[in-house]
N, C-alpha and C. Protein backbone atom coordinates (compact mmCIF):
# COMPACT_ATOMS: atom_id res chain seq x y z
N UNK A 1 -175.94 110.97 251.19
CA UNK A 1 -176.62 112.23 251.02
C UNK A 1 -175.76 113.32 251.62
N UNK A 2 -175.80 114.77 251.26
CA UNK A 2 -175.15 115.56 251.44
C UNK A 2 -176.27 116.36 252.32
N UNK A 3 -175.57 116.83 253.56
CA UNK A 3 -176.45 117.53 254.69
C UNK A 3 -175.67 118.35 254.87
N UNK A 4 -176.00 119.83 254.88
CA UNK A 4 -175.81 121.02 255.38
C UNK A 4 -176.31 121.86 255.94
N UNK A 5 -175.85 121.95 257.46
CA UNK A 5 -176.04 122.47 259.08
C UNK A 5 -175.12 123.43 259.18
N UNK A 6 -176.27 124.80 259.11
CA UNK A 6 -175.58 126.02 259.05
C UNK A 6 -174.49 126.26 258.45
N UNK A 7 -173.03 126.34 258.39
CA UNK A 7 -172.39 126.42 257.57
C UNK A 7 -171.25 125.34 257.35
N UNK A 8 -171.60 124.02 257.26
CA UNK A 8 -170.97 122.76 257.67
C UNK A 8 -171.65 121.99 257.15
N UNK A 9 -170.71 121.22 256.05
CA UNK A 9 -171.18 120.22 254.90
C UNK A 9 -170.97 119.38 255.30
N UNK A 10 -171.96 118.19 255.41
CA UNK A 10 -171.28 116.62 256.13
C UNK A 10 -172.33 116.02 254.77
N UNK A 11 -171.53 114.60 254.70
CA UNK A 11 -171.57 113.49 253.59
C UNK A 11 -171.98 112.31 254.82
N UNK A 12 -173.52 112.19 255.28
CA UNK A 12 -174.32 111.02 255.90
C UNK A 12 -175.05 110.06 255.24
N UNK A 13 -175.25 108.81 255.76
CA UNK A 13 -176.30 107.81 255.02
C UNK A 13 -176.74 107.11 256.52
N UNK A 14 -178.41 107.46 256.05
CA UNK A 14 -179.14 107.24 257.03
C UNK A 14 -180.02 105.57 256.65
N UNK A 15 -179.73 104.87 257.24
CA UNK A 15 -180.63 103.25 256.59
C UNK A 15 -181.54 103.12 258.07
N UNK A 16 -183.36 103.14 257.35
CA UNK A 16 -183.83 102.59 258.75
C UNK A 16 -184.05 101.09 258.66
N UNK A 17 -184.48 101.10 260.21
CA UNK A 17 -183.92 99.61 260.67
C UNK A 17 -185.45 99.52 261.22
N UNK A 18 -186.40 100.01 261.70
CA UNK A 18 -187.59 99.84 262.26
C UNK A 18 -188.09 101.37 261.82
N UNK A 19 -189.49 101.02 262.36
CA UNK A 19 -190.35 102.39 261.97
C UNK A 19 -189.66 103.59 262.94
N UNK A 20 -189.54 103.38 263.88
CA UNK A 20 -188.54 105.06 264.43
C UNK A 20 -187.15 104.82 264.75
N UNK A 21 -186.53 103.40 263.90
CA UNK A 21 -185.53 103.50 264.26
C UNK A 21 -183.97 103.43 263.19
N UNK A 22 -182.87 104.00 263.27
CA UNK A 22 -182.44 104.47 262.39
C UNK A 22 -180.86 104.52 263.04
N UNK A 23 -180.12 103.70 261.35
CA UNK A 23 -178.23 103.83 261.98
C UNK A 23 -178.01 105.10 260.96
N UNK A 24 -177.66 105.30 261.54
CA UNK A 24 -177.28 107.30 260.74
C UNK A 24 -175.35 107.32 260.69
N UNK A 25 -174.52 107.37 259.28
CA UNK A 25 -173.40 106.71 259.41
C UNK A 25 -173.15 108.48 258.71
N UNK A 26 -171.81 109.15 260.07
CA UNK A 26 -171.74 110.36 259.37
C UNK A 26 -170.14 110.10 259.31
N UNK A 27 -169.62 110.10 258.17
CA UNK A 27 -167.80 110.16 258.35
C UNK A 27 -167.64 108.69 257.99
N UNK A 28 -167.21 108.15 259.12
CA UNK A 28 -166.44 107.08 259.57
C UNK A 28 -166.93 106.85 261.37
N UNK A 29 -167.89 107.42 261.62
CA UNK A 29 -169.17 107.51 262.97
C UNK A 29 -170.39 106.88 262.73
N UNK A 30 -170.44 105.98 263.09
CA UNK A 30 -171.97 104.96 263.25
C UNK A 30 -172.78 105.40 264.31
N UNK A 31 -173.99 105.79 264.12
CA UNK A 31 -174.84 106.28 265.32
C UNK A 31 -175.82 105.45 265.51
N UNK A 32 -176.76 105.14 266.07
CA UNK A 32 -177.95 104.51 266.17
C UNK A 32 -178.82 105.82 266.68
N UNK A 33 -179.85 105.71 265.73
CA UNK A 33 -181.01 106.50 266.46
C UNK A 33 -182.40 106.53 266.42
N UNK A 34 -182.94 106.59 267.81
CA UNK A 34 -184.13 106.34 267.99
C UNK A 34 -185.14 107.57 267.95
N UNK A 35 -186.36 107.58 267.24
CA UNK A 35 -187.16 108.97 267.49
C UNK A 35 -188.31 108.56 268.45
N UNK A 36 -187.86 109.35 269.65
CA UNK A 36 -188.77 108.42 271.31
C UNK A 36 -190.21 109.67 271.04
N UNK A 37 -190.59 110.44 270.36
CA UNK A 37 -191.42 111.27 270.33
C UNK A 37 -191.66 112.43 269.37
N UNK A 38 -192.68 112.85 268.94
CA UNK A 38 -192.59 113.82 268.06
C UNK A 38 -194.25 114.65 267.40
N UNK A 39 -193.86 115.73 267.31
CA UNK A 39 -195.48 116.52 267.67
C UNK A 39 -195.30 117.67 266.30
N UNK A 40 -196.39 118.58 266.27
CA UNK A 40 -196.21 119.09 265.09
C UNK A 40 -194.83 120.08 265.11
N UNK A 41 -194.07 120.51 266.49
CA UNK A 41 -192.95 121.59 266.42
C UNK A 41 -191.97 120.95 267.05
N UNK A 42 -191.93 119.83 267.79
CA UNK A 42 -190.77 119.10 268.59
C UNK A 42 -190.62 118.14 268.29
N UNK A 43 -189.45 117.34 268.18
CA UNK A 43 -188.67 115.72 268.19
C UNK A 43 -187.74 115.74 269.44
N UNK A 44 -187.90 114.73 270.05
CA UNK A 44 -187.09 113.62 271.14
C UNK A 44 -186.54 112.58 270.49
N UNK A 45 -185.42 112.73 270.53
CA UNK A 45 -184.25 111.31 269.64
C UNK A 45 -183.81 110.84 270.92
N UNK A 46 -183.40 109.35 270.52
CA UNK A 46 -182.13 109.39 271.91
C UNK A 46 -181.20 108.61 270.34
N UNK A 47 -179.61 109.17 270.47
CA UNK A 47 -178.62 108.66 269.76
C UNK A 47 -177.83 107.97 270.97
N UNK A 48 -177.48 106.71 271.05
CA UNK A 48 -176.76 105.75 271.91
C UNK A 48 -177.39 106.18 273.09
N UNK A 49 -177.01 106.36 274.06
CA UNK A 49 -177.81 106.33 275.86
C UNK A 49 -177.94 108.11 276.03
N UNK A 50 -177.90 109.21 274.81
CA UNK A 50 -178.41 109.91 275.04
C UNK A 50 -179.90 110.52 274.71
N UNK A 51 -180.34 111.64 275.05
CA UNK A 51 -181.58 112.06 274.79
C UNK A 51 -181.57 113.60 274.24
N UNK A 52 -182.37 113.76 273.06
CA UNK A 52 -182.14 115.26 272.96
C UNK A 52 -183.68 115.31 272.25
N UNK A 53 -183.72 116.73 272.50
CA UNK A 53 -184.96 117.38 272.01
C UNK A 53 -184.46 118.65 271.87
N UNK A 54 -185.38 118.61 270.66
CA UNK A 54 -185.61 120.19 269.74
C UNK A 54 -187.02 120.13 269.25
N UNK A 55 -186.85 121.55 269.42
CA UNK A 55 -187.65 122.40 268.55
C UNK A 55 -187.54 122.40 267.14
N UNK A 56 -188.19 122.07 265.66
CA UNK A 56 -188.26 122.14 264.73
C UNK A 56 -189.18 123.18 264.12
N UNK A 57 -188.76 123.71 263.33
CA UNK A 57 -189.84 123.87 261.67
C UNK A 57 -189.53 124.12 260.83
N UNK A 58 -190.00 124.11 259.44
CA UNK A 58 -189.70 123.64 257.96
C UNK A 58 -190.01 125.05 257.87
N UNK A 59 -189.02 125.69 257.05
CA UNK A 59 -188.72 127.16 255.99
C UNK A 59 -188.84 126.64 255.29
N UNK A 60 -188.55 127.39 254.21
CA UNK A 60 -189.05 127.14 252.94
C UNK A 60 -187.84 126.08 252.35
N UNK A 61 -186.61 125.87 252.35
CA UNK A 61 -185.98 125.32 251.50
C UNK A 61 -184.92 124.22 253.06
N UNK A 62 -185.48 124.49 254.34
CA UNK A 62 -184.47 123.42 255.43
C UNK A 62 -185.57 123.12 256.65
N UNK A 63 -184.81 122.45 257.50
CA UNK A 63 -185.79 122.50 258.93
C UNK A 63 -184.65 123.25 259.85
N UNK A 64 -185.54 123.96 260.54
CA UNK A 64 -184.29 124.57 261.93
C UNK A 64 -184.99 123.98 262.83
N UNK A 65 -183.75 123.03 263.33
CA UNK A 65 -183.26 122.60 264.94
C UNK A 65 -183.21 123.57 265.84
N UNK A 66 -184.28 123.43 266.67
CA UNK A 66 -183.55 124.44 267.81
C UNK A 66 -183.49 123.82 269.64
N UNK A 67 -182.23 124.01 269.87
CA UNK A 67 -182.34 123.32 271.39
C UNK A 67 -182.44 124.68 272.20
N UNK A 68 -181.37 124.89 273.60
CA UNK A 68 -181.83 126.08 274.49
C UNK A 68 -180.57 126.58 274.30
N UNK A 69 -179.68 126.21 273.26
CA UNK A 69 -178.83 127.08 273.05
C UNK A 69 -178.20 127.40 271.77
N UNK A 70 -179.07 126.56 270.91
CA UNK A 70 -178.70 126.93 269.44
C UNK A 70 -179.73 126.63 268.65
N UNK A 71 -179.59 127.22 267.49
CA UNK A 71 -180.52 126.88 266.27
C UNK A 71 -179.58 126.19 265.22
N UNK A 72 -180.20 125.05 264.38
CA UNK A 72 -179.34 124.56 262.87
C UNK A 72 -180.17 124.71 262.20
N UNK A 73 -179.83 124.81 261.16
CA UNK A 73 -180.59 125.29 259.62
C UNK A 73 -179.95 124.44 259.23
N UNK A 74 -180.79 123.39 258.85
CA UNK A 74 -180.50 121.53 257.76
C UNK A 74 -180.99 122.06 256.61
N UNK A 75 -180.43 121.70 255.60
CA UNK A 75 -180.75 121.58 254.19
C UNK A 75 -180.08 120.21 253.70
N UNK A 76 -180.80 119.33 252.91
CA UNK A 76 -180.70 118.09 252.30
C UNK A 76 -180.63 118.14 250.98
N UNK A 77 -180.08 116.91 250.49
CA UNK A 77 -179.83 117.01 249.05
C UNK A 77 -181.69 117.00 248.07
N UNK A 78 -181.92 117.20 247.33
CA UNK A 78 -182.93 117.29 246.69
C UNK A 78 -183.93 115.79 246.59
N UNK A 79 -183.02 114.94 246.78
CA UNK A 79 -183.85 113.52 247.47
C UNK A 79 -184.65 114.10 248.77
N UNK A 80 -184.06 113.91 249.57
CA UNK A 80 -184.51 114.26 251.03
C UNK A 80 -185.06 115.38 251.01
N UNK A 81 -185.39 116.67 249.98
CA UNK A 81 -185.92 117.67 250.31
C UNK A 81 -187.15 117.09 249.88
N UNK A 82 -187.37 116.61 248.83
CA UNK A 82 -189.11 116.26 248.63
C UNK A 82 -189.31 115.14 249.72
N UNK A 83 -189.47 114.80 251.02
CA UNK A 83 -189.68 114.44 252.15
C UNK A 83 -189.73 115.51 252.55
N UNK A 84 -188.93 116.46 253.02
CA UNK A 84 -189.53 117.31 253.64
C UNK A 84 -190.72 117.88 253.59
N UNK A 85 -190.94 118.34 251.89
CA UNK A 85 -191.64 119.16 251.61
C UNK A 85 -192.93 118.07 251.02
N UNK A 86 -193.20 116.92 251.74
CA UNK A 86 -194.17 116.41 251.62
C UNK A 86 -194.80 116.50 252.86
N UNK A 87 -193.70 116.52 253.85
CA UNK A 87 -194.24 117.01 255.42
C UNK A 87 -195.02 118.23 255.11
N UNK A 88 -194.31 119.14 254.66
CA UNK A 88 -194.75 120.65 254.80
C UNK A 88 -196.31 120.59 254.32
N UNK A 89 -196.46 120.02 253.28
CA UNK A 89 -197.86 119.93 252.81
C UNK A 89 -198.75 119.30 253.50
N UNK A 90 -198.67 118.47 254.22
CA UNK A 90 -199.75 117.49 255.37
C UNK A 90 -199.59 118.40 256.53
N UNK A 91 -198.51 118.77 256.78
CA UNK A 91 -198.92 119.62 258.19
C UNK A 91 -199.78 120.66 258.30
N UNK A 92 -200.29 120.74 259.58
CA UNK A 92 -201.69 121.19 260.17
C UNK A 92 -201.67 122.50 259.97
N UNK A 93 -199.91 123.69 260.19
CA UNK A 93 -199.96 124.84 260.02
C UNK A 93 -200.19 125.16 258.09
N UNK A 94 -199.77 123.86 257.04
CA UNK A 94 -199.75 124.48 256.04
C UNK A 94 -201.49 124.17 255.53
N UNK A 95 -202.07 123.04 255.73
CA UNK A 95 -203.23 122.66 255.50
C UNK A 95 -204.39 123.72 256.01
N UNK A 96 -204.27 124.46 256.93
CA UNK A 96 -205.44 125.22 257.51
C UNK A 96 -204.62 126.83 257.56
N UNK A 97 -205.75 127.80 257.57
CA UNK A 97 -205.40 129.29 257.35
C UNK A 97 -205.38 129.70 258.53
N UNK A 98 -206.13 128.61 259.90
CA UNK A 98 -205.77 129.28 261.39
C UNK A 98 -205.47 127.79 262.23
N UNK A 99 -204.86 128.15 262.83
CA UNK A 99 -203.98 126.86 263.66
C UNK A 99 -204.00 127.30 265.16
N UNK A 100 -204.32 126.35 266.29
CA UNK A 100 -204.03 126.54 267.47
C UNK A 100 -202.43 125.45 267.77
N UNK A 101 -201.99 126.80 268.16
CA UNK A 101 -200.43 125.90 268.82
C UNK A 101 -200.70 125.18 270.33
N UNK A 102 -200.47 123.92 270.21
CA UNK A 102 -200.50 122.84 271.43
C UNK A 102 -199.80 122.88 272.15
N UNK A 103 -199.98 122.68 273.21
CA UNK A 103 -198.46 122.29 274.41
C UNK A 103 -198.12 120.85 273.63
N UNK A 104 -196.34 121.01 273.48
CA UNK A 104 -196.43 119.42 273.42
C UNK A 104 -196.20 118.35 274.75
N UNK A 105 -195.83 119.02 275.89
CA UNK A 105 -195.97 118.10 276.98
C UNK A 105 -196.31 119.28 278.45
N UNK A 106 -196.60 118.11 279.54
CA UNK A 106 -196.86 119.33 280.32
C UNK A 106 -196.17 120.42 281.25
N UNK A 107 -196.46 120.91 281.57
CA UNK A 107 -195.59 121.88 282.31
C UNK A 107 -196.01 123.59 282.58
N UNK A 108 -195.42 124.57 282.76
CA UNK A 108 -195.84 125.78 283.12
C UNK A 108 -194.57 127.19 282.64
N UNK A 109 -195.80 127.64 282.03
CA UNK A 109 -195.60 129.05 280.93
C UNK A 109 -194.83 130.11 282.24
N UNK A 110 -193.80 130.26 281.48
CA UNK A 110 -192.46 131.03 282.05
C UNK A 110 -192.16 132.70 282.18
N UNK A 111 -192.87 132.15 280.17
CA UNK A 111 -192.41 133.39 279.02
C UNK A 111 -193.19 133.57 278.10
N UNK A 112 -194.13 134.73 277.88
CA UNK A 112 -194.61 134.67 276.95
C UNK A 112 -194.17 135.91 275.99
N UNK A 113 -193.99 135.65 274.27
CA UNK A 113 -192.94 136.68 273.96
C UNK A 113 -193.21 137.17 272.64
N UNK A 114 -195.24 136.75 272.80
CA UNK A 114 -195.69 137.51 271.36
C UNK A 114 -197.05 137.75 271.93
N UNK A 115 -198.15 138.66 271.24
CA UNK A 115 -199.38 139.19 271.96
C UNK A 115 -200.10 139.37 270.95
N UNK A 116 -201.26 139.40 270.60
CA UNK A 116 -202.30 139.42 269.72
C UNK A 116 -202.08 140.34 268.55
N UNK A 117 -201.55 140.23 267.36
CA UNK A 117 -201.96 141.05 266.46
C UNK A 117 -199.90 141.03 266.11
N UNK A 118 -199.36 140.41 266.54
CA UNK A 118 -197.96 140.14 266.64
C UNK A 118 -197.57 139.33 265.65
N UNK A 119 -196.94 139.81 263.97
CA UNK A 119 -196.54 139.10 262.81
C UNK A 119 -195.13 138.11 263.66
N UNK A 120 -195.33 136.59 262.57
CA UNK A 120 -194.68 135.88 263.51
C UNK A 120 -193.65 135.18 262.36
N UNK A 121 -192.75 134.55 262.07
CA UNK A 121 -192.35 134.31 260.69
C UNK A 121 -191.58 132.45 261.30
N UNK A 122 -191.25 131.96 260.40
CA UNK A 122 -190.95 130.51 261.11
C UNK A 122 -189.85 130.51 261.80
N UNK A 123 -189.56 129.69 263.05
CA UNK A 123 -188.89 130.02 264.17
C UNK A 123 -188.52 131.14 264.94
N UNK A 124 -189.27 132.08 264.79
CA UNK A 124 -189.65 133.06 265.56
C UNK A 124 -189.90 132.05 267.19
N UNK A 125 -189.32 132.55 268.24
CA UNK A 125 -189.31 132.42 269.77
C UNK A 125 -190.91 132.55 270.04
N UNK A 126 -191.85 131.75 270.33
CA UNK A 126 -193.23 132.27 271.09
C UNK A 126 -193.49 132.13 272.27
N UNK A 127 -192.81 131.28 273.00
CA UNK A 127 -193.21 131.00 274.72
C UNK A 127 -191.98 129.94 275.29
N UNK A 128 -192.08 129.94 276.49
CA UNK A 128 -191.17 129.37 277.29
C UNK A 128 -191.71 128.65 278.02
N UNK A 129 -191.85 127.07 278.11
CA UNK A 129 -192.65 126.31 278.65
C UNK A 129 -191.48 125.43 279.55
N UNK A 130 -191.41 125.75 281.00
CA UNK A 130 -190.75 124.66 281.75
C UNK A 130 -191.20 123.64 282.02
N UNK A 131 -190.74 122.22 282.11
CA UNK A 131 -191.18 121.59 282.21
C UNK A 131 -189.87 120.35 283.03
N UNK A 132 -190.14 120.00 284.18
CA UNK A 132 -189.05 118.81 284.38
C UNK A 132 -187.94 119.69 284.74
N UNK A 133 -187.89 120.90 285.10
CA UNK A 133 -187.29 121.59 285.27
C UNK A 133 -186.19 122.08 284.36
N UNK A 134 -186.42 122.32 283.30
CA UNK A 134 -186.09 122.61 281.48
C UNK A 134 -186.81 123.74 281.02
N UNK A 135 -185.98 124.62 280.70
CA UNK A 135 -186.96 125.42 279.89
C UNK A 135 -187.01 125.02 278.21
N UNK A 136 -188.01 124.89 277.83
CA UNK A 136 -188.18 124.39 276.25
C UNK A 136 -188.98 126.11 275.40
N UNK A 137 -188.15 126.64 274.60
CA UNK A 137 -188.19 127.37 273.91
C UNK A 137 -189.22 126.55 272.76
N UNK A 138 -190.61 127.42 272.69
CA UNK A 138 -191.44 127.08 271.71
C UNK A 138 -191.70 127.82 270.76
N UNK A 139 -191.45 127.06 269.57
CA UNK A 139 -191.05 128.20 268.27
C UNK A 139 -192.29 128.22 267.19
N UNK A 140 -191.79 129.31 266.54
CA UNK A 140 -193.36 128.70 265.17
C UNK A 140 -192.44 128.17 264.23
N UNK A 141 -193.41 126.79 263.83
CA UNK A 141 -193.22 126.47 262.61
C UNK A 141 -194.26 126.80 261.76
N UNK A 142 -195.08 128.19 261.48
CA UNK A 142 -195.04 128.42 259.73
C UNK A 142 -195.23 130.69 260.37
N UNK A 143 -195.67 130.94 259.25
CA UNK A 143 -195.31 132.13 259.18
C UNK A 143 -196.76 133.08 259.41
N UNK A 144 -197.39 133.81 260.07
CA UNK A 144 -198.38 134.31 260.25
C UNK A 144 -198.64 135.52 261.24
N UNK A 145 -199.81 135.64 261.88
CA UNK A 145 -200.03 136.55 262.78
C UNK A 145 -200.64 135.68 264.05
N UNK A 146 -200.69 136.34 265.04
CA UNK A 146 -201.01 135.69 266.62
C UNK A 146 -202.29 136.14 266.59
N UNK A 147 -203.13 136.09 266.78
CA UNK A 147 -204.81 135.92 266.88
C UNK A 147 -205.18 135.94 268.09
N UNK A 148 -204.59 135.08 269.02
CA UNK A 148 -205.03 134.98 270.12
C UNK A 148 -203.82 134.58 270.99
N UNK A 149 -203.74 134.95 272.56
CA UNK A 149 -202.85 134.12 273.17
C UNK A 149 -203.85 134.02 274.37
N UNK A 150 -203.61 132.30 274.64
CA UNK A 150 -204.92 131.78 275.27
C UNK A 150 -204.37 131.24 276.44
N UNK A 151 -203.18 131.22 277.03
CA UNK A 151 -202.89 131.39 278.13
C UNK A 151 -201.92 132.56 279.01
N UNK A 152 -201.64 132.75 279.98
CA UNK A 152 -200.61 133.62 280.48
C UNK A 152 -199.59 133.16 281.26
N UNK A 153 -198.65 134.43 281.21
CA UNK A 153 -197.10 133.69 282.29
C UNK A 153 -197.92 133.23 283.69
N UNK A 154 -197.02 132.05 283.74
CA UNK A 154 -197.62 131.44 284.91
C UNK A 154 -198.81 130.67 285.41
N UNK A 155 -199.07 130.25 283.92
CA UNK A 155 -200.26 129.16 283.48
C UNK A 155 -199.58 127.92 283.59
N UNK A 156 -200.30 126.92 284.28
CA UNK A 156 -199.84 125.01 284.17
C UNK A 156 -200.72 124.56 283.54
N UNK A 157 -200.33 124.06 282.26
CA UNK A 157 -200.73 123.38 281.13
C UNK A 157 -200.37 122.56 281.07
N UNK A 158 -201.55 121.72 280.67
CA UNK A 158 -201.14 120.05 280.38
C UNK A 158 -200.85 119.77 278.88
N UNK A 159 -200.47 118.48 278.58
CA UNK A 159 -199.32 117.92 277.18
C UNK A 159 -201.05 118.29 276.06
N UNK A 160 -201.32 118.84 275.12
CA UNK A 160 -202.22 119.30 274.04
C UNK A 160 -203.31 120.59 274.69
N UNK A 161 -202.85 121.09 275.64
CA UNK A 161 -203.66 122.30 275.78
C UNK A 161 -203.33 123.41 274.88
N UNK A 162 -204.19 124.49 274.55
CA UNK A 162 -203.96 125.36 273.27
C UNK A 162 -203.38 126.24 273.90
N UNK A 163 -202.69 127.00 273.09
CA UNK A 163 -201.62 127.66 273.81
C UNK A 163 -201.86 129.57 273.15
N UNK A 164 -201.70 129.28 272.05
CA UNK A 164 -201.70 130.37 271.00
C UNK A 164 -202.98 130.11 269.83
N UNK A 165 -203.68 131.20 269.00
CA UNK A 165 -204.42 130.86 268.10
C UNK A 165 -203.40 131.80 266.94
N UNK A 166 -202.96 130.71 265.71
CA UNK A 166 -202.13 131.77 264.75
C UNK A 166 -203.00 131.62 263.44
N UNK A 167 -203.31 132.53 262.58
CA UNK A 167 -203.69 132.63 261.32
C UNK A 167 -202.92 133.00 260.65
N UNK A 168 -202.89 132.15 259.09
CA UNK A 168 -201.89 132.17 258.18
C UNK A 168 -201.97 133.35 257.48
N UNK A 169 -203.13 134.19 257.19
CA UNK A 169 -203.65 135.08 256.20
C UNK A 169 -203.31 136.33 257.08
């Protein structure tokens, strides 16, 4: 399959091996990778003895990766895009016209960097949740307005407390 990350064409074949687990062969590079977690806006992989987490959400035609110091914009070959865009349709932001955004784990609000009535578009920056001593940049994955923000800087929230109320309309 042909994957393109921001402006960088790579030729990968991904074969899984268990339900979250996966040899991902990019080049002439064999990876192994595991998906240790995953919520409606974040994934935790570990590839060989490392660990990474991002921030995700599905635009209209890729998913953007985002860690604490970059964003990727993936686009897949047209196989792999209808997976995506079978995600897009089951998920909770495209299925419902108002969505509460979750903590996905626990920790305490840093940053908050949108306020009621605040148009929001996908991966738009919404809060800064430290956690483990990490700051995790929490992004939107779909496109709307802020309705509500239901906690403040310097709130300790636990892993599914509501965070934001966004409506799609």
């Amino acid at each position: 399959m042909k994957l393109n990350v921001n402006d960088l064409s790579l030729e990968i074949d991904i074969k899984k091996t268990n339900p979250n687990k996966f040899e991902v062969k990019i080049g002439d590079n064999q990876h192994k990778v595991e998906i240790l977690n995953i919520t409606d806006n974040q994934i935790t992989i570990l590839i060989g003895n490392r660990v990474f987490t991002f921030n995700f959400a599905l635009s209209e035609d890729s998913i953007i990766l985002s860690d604490s110091l970059n964003d990727y914009h993936c686009k897949a070959t047209s196989k792999y895009q209808e997976i995506i865009n079978s995600y897009r349709s089951t998920s909770s932001g495209e299925a419902k016209k108002e969505k509460l955004l979750k903590s996905p784990m626990p920790g305490l609000i840093t940053k908050i960097f949108v306020k009621p009535g605040t148009k929001i578009k996908v991966g738009d920056k919404l809060l800064i949740l430290e956690a483990m001593k990490m700051e995790n940049e929490i992004r939107s994955d779909l496109d709307g307005v802020v309705e509500e923000v239901l906690v403040n800087e310097g709130t300790a929230v636990e892993k599914g407390s509501s965070l934001l109320k966004i409506s799609t309309n």
